[in-house]
C-alpha atoms as a PDB file:
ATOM      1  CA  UNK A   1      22.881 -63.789  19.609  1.00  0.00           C
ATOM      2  CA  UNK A   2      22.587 -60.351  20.521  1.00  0.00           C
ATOM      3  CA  UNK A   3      25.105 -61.035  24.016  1.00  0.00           C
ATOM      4  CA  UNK A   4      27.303 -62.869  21.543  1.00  0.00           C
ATOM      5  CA  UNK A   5      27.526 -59.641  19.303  1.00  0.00           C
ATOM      6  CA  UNK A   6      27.542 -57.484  22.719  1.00  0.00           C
ATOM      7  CA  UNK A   7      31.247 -59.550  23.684  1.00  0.00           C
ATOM      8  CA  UNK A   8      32.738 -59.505  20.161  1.00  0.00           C
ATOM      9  CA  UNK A   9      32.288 -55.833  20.411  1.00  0.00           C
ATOM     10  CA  UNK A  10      33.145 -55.186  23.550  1.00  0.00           C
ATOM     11  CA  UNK A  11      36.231 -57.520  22.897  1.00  0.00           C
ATOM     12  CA  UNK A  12      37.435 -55.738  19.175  1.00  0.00           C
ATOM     13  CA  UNK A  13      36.887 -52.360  21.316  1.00  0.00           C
ATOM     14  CA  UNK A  14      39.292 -52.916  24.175  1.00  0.00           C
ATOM     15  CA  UNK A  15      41.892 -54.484  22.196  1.00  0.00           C
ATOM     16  CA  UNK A  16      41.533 -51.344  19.243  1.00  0.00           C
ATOM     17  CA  UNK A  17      42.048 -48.760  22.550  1.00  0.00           C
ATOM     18  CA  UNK A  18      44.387 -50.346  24.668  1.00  0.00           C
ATOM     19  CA  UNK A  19      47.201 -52.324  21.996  1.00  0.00           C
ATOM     20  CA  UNK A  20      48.228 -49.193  20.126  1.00  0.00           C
ATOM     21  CA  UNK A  21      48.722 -47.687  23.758  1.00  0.00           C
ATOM     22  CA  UNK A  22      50.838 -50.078  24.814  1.00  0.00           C
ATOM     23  CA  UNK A  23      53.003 -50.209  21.460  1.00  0.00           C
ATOM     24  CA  UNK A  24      53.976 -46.571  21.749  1.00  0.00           C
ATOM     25  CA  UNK A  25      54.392 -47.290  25.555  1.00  0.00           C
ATOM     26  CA  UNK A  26      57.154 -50.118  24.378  1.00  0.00           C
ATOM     27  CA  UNK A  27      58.277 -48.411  20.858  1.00  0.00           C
ATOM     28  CA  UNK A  28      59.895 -45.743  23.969  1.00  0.00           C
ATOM     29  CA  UNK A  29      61.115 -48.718  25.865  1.00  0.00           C
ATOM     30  CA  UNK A  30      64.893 -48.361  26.003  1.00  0.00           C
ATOM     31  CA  UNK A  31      65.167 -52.375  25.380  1.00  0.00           C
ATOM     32  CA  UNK A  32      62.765 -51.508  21.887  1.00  0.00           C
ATOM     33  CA  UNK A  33      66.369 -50.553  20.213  1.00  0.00           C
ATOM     34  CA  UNK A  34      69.638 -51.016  20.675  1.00  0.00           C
ATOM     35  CA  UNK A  35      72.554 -48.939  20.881  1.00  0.00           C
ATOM     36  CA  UNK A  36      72.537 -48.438  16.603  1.00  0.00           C
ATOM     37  CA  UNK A  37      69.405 -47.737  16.926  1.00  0.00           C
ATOM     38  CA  UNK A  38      68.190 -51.234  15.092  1.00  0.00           C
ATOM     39  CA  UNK A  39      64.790 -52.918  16.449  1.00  0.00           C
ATOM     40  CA  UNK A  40      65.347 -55.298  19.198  1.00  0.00           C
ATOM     41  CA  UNK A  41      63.967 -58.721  19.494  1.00  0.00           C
ATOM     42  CA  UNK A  42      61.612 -57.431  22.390  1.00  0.00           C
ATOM     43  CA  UNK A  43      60.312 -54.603  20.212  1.00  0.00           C
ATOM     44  CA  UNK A  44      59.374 -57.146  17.107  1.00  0.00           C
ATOM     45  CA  UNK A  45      57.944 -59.531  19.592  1.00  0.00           C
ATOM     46  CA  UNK A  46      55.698 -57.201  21.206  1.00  0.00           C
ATOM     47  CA  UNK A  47      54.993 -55.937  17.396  1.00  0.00           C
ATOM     48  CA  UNK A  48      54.033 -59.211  16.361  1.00  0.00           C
ATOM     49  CA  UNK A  49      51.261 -59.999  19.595  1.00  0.00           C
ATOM     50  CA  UNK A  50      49.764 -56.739  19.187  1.00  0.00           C
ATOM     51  CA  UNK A  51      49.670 -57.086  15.081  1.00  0.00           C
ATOM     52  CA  UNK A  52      48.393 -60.668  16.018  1.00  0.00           C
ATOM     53  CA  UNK A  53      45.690 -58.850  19.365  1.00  0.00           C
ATOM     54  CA  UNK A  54      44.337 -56.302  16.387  1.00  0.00           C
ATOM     55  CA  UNK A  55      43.584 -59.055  13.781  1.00  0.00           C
ATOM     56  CA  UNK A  56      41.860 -60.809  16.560  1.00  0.00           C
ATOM     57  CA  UNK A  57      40.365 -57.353  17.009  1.00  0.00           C
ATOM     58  CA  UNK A  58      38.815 -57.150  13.516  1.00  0.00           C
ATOM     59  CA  UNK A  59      37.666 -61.057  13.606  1.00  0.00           C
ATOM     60  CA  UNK A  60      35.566 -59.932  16.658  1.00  0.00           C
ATOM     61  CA  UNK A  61      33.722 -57.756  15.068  1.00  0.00           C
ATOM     62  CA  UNK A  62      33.244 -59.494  11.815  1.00  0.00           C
ATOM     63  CA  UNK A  63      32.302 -62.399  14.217  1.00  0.00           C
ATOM     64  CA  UNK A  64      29.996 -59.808  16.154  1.00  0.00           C
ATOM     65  CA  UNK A  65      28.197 -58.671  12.760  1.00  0.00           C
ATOM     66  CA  UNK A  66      28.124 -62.130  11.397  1.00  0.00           C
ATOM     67  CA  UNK A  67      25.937 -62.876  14.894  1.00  0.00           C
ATOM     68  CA  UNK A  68      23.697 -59.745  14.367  1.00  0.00           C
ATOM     69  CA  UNK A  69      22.603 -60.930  10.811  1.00  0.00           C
ATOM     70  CA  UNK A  70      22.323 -64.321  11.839  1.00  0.00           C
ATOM     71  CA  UNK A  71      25.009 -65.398   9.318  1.00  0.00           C
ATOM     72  CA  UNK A  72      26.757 -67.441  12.147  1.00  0.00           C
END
């Protein structure tokens, strides 16, 4: 179980790094707003799959502790 913990972790850690990155990368996007400044469809869409990536994020690691304890 301890490999099982070792790729939940690794998992929740690259998607806690590397999604918030990306959302300021597409928040400056010049298609993340339009010309009233109003959220576009392609900023909300990319909000929603990185909300969804950093939920998946936190269900790693529960998921990785859950494995450590032997709850799983």
């Amino acid at each position: 179980m301890i490999a099982l913990s070792v790729v939940l972790f690794l998992n929740a850690a690259f998607n806690a790094v590397v999604w918030p990155q990306f959302y300021k990368r597409v928040a400056h996007d010049p298609r993340a707003r339009d010309e009233n400044g109003k959220a576009t469809a392609f900023l909300k869409v990319h909000a929603v799959l990185i909300a969804i990536a950093l939920v998946l994020a936190l269900v790693s690691v529960l998921a990785g502790v859950a494995a450590l304890t032997g709850a799983l």
